[in-house]
C-alpha atoms as a PDB file:
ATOM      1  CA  UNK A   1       0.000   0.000   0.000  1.00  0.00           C
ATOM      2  CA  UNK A   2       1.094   3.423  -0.659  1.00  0.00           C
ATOM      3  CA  UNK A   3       2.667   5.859   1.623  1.00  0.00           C
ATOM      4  CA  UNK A   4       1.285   6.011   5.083  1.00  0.00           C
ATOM      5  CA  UNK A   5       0.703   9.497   7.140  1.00  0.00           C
ATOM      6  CA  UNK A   6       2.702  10.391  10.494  1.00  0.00           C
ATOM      7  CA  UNK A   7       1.346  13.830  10.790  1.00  0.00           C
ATOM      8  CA  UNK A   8      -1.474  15.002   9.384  1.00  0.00           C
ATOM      9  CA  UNK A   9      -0.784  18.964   8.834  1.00  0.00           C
ATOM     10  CA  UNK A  10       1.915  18.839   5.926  1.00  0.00           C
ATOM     11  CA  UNK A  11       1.219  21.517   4.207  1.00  0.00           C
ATOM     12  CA  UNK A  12       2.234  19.958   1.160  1.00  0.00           C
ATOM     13  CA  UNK A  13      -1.454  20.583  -0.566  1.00  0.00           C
ATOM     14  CA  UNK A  14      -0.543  24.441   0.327  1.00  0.00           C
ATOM     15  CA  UNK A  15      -0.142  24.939  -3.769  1.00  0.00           C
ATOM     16  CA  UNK A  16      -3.417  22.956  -4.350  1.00  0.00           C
ATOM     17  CA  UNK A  17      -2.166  19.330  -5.177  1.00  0.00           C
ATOM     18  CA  UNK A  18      -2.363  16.336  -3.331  1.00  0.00           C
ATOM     19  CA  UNK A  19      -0.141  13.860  -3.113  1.00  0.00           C
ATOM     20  CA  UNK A  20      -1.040   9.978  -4.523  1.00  0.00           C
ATOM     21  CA  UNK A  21      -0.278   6.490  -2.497  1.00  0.00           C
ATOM     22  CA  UNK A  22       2.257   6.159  -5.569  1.00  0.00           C
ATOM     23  CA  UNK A  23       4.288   9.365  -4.638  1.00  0.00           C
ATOM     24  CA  UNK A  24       2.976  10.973  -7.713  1.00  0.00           C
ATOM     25  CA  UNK A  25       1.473  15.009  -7.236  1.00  0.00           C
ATOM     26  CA  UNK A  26      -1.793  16.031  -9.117  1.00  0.00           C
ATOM     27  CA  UNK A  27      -3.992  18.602  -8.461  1.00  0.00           C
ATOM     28  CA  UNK A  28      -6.328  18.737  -5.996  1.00  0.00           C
ATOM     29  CA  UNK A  29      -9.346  19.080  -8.519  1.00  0.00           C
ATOM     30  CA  UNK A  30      -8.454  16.226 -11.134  1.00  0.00           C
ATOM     31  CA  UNK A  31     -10.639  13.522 -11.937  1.00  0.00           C
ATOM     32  CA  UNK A  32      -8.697  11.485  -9.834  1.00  0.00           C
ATOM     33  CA  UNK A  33      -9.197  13.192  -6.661  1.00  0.00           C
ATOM     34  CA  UNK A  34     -12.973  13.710  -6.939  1.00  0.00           C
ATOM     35  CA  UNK A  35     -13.653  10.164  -7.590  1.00  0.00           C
ATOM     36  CA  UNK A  36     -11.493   9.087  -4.471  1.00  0.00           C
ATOM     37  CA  UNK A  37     -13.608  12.141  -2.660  1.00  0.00           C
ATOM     38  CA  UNK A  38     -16.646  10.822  -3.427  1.00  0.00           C
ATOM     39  CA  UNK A  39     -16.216   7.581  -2.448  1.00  0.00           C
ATOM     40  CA  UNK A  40     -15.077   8.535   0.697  1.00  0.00           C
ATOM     41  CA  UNK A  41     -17.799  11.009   1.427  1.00  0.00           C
ATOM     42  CA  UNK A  42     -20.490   7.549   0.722  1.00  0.00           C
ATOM     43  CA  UNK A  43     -18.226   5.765   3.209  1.00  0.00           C
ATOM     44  CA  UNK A  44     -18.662   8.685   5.884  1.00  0.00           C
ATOM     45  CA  UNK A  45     -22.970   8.962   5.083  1.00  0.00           C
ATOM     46  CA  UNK A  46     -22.719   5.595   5.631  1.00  0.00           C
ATOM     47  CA  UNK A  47     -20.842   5.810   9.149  1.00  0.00           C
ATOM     48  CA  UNK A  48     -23.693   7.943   9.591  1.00  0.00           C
ATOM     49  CA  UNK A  49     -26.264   5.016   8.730  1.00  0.00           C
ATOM     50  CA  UNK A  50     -24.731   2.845  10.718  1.00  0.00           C
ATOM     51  CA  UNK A  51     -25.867   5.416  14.114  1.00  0.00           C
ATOM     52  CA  UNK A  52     -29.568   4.259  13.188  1.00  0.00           C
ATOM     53  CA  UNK A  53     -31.207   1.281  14.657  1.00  0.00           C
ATOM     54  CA  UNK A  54     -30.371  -1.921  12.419  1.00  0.00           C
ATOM     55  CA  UNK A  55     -30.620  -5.367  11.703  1.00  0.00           C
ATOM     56  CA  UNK A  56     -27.543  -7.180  13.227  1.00  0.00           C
ATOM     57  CA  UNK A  57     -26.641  -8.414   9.599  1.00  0.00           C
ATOM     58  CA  UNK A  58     -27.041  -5.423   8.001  1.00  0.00           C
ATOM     59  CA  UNK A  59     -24.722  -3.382  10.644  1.00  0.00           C
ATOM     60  CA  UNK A  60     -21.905  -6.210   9.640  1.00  0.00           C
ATOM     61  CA  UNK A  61     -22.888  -5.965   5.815  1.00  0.00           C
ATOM     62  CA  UNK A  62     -22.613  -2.111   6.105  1.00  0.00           C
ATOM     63  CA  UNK A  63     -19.068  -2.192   8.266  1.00  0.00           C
ATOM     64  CA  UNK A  64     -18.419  -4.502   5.029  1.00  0.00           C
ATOM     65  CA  UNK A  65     -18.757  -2.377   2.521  1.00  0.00           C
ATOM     66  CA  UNK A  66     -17.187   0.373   4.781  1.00  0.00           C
ATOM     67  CA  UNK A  67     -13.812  -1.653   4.251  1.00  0.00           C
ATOM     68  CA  UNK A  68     -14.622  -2.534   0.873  1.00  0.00           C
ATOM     69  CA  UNK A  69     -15.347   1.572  -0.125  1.00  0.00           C
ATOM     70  CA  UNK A  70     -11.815   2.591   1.842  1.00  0.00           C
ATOM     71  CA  UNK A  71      -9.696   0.002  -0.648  1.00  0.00           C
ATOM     72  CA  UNK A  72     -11.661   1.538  -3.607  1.00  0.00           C
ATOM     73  CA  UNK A  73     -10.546   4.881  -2.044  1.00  0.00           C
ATOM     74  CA  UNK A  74      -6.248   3.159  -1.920  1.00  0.00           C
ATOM     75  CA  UNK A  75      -7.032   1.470  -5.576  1.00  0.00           C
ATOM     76  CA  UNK A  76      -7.911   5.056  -7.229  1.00  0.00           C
ATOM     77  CA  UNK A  77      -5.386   6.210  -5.297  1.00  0.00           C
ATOM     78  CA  UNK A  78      -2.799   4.409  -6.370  1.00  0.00           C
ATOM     79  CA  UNK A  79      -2.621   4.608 -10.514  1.00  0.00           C
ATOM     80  CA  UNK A  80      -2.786   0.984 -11.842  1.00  0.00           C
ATOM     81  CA  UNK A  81      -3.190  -0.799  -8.589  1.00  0.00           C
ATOM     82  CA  UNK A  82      -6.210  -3.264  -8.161  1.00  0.00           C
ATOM     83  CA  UNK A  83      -8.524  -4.010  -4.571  1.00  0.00           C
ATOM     84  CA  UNK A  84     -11.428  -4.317  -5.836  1.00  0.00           C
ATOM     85  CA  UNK A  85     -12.305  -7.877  -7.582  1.00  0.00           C
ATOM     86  CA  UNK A  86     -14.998  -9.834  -9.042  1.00  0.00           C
ATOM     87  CA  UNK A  87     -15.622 -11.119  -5.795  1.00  0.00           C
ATOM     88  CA  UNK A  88     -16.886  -7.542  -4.024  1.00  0.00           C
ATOM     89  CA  UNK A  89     -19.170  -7.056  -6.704  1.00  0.00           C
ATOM     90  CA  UNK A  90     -20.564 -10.900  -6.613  1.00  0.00           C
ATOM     91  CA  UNK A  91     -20.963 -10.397  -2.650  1.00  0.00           C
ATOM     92  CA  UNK A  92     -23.182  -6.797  -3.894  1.00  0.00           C
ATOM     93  CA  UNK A  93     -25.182  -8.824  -5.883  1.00  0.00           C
ATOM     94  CA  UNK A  94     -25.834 -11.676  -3.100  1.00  0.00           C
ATOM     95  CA  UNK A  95     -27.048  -9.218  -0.838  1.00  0.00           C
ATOM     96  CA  UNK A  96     -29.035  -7.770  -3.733  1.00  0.00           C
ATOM     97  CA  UNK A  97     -30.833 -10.885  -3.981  1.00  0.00           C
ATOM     98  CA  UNK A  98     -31.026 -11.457  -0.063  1.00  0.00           C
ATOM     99  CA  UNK A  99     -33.117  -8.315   0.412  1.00  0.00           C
ATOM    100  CA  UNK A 100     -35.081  -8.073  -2.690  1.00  0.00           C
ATOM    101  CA  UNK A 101     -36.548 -11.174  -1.851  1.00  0.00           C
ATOM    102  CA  UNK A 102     -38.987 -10.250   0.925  1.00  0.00           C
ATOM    103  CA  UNK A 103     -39.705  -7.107  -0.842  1.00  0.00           C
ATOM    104  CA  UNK A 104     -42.939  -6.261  -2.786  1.00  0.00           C
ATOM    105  CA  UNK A 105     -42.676  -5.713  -6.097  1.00  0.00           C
ATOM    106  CA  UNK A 106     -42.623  -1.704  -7.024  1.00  0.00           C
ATOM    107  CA  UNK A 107     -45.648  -0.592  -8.991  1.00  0.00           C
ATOM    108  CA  UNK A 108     -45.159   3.423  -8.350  1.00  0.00           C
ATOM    109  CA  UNK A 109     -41.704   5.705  -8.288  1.00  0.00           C
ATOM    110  CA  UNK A 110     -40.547   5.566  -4.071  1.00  0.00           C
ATOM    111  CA  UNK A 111     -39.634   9.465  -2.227  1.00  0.00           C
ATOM    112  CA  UNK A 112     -36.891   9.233  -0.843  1.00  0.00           C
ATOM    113  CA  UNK A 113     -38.248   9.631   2.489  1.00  0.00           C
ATOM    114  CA  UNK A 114     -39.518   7.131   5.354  1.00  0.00           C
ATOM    115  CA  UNK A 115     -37.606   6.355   8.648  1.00  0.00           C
ATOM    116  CA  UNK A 116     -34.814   8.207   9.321  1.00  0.00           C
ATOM    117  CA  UNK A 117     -32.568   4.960   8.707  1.00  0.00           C
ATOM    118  CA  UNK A 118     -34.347   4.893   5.303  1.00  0.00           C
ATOM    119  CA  UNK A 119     -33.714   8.528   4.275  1.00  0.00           C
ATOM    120  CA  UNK A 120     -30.191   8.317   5.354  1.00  0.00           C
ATOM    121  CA  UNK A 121     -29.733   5.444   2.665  1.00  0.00           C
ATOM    122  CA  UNK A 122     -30.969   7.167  -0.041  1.00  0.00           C
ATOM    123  CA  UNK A 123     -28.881  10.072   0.773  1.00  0.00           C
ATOM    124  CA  UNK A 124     -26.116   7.350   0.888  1.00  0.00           C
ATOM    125  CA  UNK A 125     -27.886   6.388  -2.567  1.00  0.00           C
ATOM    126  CA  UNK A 126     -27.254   9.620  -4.230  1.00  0.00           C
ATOM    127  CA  UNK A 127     -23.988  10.044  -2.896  1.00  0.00           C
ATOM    128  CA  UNK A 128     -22.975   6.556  -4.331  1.00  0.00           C
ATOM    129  CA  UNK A 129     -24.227   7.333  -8.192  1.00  0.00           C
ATOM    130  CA  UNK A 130     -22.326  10.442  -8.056  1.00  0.00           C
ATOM    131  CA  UNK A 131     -19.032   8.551  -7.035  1.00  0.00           C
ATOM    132  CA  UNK A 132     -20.099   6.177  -9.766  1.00  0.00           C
ATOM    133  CA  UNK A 133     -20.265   9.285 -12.148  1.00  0.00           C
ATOM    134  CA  UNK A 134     -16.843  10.320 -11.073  1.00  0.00           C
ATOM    135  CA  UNK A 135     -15.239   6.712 -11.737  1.00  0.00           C
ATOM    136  CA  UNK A 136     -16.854   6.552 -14.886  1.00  0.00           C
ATOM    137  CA  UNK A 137     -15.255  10.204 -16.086  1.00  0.00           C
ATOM    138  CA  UNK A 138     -12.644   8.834 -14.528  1.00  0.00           C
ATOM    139  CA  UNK A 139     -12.093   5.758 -16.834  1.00  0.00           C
ATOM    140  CA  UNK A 140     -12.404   8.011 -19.641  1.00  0.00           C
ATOM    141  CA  UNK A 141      -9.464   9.712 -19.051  1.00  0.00           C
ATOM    142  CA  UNK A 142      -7.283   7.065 -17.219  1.00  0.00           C
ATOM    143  CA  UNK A 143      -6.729   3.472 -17.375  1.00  0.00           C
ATOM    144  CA  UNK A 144      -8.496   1.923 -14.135  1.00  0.00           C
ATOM    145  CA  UNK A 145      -9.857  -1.356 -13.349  1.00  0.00           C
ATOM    146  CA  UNK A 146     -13.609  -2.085 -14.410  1.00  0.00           C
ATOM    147  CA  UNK A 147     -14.830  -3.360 -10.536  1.00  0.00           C
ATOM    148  CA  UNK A 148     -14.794  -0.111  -8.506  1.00  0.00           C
ATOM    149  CA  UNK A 149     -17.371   0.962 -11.422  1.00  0.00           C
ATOM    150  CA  UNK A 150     -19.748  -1.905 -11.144  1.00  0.00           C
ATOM    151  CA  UNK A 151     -19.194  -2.121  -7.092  1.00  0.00           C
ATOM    152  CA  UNK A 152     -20.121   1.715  -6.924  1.00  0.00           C
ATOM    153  CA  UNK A 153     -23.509   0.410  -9.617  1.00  0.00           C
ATOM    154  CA  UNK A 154     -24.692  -2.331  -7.482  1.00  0.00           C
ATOM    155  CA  UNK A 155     -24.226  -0.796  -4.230  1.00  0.00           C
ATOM    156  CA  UNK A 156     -26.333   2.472  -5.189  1.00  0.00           C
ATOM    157  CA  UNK A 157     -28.854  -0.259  -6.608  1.00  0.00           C
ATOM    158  CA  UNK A 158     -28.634  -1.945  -2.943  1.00  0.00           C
ATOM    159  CA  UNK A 159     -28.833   1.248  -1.189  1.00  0.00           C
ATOM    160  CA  UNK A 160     -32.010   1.787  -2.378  1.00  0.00           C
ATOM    161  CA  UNK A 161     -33.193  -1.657  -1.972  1.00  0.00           C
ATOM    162  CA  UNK A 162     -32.240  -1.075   1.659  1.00  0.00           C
ATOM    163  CA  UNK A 163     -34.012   2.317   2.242  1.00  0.00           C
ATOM    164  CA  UNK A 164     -37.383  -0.089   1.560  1.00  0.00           C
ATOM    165  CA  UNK A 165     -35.968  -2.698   4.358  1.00  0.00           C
ATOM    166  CA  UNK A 166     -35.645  -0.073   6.616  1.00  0.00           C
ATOM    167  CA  UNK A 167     -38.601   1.640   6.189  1.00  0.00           C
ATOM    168  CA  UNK A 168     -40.293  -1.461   6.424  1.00  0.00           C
ATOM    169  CA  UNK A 169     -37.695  -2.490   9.858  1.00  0.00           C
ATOM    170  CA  UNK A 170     -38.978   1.166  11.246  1.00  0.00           C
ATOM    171  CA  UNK A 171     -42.669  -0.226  11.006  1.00  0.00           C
ATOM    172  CA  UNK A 172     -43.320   2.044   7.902  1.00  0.00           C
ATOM    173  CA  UNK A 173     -43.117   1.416   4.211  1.00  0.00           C
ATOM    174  CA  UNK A 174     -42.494   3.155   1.224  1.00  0.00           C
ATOM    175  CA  UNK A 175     -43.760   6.396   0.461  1.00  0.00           C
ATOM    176  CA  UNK A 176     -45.212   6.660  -2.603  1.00  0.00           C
ATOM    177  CA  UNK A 177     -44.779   9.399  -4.848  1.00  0.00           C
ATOM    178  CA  UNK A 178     -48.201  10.821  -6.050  1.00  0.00           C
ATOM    179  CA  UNK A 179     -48.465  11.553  -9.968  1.00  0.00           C
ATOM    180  CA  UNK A 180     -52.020  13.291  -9.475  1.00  0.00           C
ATOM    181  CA  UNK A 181     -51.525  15.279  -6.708  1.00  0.00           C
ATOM    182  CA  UNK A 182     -52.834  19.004  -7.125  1.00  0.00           C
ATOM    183  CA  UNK A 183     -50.208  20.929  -7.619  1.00  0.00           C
ATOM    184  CA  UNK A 184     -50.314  24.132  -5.922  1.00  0.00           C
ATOM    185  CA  UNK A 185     -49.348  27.544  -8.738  1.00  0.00           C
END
């Protein structure tokens, strides 16, 4: 892994660039930097989740994909280095499939709103496709590895999936967004 922090105030970043876990300087507003800031804003909102009241299994899947999120934060960081496998996004899709089974099928768009457990994943939700977005302008520009895009895919895809679950573990359920509402002018 790349080069490790003993003090924290370095003043290196002074002339706006940041240094990478590869030694390598960029500045502090490439691509590079806002995908690795985005992911690690998601893994602080979901620090955040993890303050609600949760399903024992979901707290551990969550601290999970807390680790998972901070190598996807070394891998960008380091230029051609690789964390993030086949494997994290086959475990995505597993839990996917583990809690879109008791789930009723959607017939109407969802707001993100609900418990506050519930609205606190879709926040984590909309933080997570904007990471994705940043990977995938990322990739454009750079060579990087194909996984951290289709992790950062299938966990906004479970994040949502998980704001029904909790809604549904608060003793709510989704709300509903109303098409034909009267719209105030």
């Amino acid at each position: 892994m790349g080069n490790r922090l003993s003090k924290i105030a370095t003043r290196t970043g002074d002339n706006g660039t940041t240094g990478l876990g590869d030694g390598s300087r960029v500045d502090k507003n490439s691509l590079r930097v806002h995908a690795m800031g985005d992911v690690d804003e998601l893994n602080s909102h979901i620090g955040l989740l993890l303050c609600e009241d949760l399903p024992a299994a979901l707290r551990e899947e969550l601290v999970s994909i807390q680790h998972d999120l901070f190598d996807m934060g070394g891998e960008l960081c380091i230029p051609g280095y690789t964390m993030i496998t086949d494997v994290h996004v086959a475990r995505l899709d597993a839990l996917l499939a583990k809690y879109n089974a008791d789930l009723p099928p959607l017939k109407d768009f969802i707001l993100p709103a609900g418990s506050r457990a519930a609205s606190q994943a879709h926040v984590c939700r909309t933080v997570c496709r904007r990471a994705e977005r940043a990977i995938v302008g990322l990739g454009k520009a750079d060579k990087i590895n194909d996984n951290p895009r289709q992790y950062m895919n299938r966990l906004s895809d479970l994040l949502f999936v998980l704001s029904r679950v909790l809604n549904r573990f608060g003793g709510g359920s989704d709300v509903l967004w109303d098409k034909d509402r009267k719209r105030e002018l």
